[in-house]
Protein backbone atom coordinates (compact mmCIF):
# COMPACT_ATOMS: atom_id res chain seq x y z
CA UNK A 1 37.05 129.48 1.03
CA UNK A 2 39.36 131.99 -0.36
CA UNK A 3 42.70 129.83 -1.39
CA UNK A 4 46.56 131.17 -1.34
CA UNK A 5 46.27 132.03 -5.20
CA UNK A 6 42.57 134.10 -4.97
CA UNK A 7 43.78 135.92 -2.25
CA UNK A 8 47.15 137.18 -3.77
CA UNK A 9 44.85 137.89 -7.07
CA UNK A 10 42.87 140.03 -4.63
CA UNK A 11 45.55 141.63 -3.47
CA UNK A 12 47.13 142.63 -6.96
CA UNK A 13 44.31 144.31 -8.67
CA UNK A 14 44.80 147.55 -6.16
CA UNK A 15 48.12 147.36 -6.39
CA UNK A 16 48.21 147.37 -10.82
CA UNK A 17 45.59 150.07 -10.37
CA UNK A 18 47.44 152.48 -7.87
CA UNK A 19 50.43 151.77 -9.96
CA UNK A 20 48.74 152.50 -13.38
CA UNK A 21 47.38 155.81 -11.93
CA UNK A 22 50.35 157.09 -10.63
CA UNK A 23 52.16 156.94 -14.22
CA UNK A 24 49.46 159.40 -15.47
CA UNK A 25 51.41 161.98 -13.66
CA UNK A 26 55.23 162.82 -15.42
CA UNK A 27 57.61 163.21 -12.61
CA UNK A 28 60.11 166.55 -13.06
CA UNK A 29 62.96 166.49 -12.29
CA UNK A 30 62.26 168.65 -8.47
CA UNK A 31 60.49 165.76 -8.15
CA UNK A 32 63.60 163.59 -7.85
CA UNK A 33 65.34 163.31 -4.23
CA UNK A 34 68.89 164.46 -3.94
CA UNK A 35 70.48 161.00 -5.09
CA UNK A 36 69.02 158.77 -7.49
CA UNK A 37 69.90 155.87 -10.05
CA UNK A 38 68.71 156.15 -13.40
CA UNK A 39 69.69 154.62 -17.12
CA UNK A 40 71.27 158.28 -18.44
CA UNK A 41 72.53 158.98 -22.11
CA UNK A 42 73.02 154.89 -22.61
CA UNK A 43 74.93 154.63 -19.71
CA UNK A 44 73.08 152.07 -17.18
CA UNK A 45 74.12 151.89 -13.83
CA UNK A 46 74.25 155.52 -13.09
CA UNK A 47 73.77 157.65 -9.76
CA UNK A 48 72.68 160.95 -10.07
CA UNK A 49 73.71 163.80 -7.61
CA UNK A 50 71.98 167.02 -7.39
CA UNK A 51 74.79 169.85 -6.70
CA UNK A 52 72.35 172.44 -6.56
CA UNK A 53 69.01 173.38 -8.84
CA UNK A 54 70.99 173.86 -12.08
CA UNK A 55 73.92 171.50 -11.61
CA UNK A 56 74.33 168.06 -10.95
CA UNK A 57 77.05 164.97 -11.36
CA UNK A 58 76.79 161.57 -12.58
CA UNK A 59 78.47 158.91 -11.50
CA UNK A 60 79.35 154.95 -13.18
CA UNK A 61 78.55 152.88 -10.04
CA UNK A 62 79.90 149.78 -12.07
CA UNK A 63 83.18 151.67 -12.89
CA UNK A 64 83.09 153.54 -9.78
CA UNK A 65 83.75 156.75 -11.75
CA UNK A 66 82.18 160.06 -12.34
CA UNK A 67 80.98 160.43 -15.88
CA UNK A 68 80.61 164.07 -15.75
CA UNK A 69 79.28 167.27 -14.27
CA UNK A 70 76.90 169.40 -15.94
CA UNK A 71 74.50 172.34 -15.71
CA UNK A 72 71.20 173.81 -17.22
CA UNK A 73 70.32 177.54 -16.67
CA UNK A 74 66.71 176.85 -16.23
CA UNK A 75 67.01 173.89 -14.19
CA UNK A 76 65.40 170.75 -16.52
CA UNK A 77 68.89 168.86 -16.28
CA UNK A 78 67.10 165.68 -17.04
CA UNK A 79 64.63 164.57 -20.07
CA UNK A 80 62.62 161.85 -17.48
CA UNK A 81 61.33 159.55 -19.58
CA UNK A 82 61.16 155.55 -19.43
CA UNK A 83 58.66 153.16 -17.92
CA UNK A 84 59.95 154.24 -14.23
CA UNK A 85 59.29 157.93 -14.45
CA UNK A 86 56.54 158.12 -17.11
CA UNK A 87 55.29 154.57 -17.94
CA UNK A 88 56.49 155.15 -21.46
CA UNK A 89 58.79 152.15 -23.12
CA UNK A 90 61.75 152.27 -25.66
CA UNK A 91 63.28 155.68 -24.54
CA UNK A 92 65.24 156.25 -21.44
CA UNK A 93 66.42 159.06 -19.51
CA UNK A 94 68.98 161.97 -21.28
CA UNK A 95 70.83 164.59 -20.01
CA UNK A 96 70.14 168.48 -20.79
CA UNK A 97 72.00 171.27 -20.51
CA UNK A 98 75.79 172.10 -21.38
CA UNK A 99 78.08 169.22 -20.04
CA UNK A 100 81.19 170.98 -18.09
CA UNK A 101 83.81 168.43 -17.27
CA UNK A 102 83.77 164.71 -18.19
CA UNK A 103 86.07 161.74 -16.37
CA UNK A 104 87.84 159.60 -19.27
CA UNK A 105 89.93 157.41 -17.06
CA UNK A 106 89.89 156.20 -13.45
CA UNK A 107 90.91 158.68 -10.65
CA UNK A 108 92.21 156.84 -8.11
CA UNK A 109 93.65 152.86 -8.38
CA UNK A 110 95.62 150.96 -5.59
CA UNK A 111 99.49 150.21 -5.21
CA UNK A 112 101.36 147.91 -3.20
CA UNK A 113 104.95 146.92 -3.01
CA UNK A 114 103.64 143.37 -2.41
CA UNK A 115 101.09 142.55 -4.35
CA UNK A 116 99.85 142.66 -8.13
CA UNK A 117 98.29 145.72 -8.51
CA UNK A 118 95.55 144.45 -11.19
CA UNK A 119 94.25 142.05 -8.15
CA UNK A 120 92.35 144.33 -5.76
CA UNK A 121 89.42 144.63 -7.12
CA UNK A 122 87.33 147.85 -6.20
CA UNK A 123 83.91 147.41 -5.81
CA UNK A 124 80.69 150.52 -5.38
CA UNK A 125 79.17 149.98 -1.86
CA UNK A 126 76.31 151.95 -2.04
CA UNK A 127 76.15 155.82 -1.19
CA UNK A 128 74.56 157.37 2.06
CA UNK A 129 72.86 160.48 2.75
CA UNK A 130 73.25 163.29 5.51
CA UNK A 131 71.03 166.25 4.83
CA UNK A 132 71.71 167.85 1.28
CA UNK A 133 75.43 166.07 1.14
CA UNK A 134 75.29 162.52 -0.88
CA UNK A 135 78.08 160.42 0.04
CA UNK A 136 79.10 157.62 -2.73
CA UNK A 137 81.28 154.39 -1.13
CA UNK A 138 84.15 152.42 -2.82
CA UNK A 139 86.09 149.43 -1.52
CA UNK A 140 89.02 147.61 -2.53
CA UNK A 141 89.19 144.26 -2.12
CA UNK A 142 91.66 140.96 -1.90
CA UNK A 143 91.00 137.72 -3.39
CA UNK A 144 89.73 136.74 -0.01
CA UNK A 145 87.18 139.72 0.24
CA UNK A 146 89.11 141.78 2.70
CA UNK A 147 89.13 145.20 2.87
CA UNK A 148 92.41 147.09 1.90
CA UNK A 149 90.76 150.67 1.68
CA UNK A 150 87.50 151.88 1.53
CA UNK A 151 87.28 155.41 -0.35
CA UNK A 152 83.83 157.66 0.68
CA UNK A 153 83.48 160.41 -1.88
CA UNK A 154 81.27 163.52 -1.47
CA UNK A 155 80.82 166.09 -3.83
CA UNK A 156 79.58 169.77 -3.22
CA UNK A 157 79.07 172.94 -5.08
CA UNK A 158 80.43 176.24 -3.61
CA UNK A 159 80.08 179.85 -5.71
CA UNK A 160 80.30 177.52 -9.05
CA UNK A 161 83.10 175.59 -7.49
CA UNK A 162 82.94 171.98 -7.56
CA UNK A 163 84.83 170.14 -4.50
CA UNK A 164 84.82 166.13 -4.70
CA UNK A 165 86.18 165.03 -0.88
CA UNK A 166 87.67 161.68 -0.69
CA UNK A 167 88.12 160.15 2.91
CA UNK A 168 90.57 157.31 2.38
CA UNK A 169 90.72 154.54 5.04
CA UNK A 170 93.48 152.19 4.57
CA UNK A 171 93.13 148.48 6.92
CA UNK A 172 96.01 147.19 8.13
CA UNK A 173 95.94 143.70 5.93
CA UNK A 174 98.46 145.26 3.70
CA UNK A 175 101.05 147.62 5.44
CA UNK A 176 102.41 148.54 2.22
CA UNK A 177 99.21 149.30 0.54
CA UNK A 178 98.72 152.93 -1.14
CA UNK A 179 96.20 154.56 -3.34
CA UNK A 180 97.76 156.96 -6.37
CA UNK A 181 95.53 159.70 -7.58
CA UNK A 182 95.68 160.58 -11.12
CA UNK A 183 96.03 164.67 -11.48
CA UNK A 184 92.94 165.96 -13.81
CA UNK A 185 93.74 169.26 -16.22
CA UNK A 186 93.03 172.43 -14.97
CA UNK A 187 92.05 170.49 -11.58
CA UNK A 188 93.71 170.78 -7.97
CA UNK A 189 94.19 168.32 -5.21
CA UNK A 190 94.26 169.72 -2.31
CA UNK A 191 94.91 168.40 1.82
CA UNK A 192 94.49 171.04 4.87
CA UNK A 193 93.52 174.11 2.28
CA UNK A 194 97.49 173.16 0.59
CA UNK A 195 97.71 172.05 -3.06
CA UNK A 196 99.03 168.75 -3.09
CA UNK A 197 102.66 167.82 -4.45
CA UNK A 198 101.87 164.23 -4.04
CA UNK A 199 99.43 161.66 -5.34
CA UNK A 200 100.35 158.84 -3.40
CA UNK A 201 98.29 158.50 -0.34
CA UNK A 202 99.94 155.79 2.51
CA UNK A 203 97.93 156.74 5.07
CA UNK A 204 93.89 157.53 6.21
CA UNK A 205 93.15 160.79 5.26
CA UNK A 206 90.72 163.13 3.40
CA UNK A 207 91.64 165.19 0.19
CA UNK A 208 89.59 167.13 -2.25
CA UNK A 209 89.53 167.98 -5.56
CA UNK A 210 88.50 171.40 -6.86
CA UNK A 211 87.15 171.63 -9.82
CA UNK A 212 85.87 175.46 -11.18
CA UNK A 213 82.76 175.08 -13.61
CA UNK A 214 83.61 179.08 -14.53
CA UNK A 215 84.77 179.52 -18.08
């Protein structure tokens, strides 16, 4: 009689031996779908977005902030090494190329007229995919898990322009409730094709920020 424990023995050794062969290969990096988490340059946590062949952006999922956009002429923008891609230990993967634009401090945070602003806390929901477009989902949050705003980013590449669009939904569990969007250097927010005069966003909307990689 084959017991429980023989049969999930059984079951393993394919498994460990598909597994083992399929390291022998080292994944590249057009391997890689269009969205992916990774350990990259220390940083754990990370999503990676392709923008195109030779440009892509990475993303803090804890912080829920990008880290930075960068590009590589011949299109190797990541070293893939690390017991996921190539069944090696101790090193993980790294970046390559020239890095273009980094994020130092948060982008966005939330204001109300009512509440402490240090007590919604914002939270990385996942990201979603439609076609070539990656779509990375925030949430803020009251002590009580509600929803005050949930923030879907998308970034894109256009002629070696960089839009981020932010659709910001605001609930109605705190009519005062606002998000305030820091202003980058040398970046634009804009709403309807019009720069923005504003950062102080009361209502559901989208925005974008345009960001030129062009020196």
């Amino acid at each position: 009689m084959i017991t429980f424990r023989k049969l999930t023995f059984l079951l393993t050794i394919p498994l460990l031996c598909a597994s083992s062969h399929s390291l022998d290969a080292k994944l590249t990096w057009k391997d890689m779908p269009n969205a992916f988490r990774c350990v990259l340059d220390k940083n754990t946590r990370v999503l990676v977005v392709k923008l195109n062949d030779t440009t892509a952006i990475a993303y803090d999922t804890g912080k829920c902030q990008m880290i930075k956009i960068w590009q590589s002429k011949d299109g190797r923008l990541i070293d893939l090494t690390g017991p996921v891609f190539n069944g090696q230990h101790g090193k993980q993967p790294l970046s390559i190329g020239e890095t273009l634009v980094t994020e130092k401090a948060a982008l966005f945070s939330y204001r109300s007229a009512v509440r402490d602003s240090s007590l919604p806390r914002l939270q990385y929901r996942g990201h979603k995919l439609n076609e070539e477009k990656t779509t990375l989902i925030y949430a803020y949050l009251d002590d009580q898990g509600h929803e005050l705003a949930v923030i879907e980013e998308t970034p894109m590449i256009k002629n070696n322009i960089v839009s981020r669009s932010f659709k910001i939904t605001l609930s109605d569990h705190d009519e005062w409730g606002a998000i305030q969007f820091n202003q980058p250097a040398e970046q634009k927010w804009m709403l309807n094709g019009k720069i923005l005069s504003t950062f102080n966003i009361k209502k559901s909307t989208t925005i974008s920020l345009s960001i030129s990689l062009t020196k």
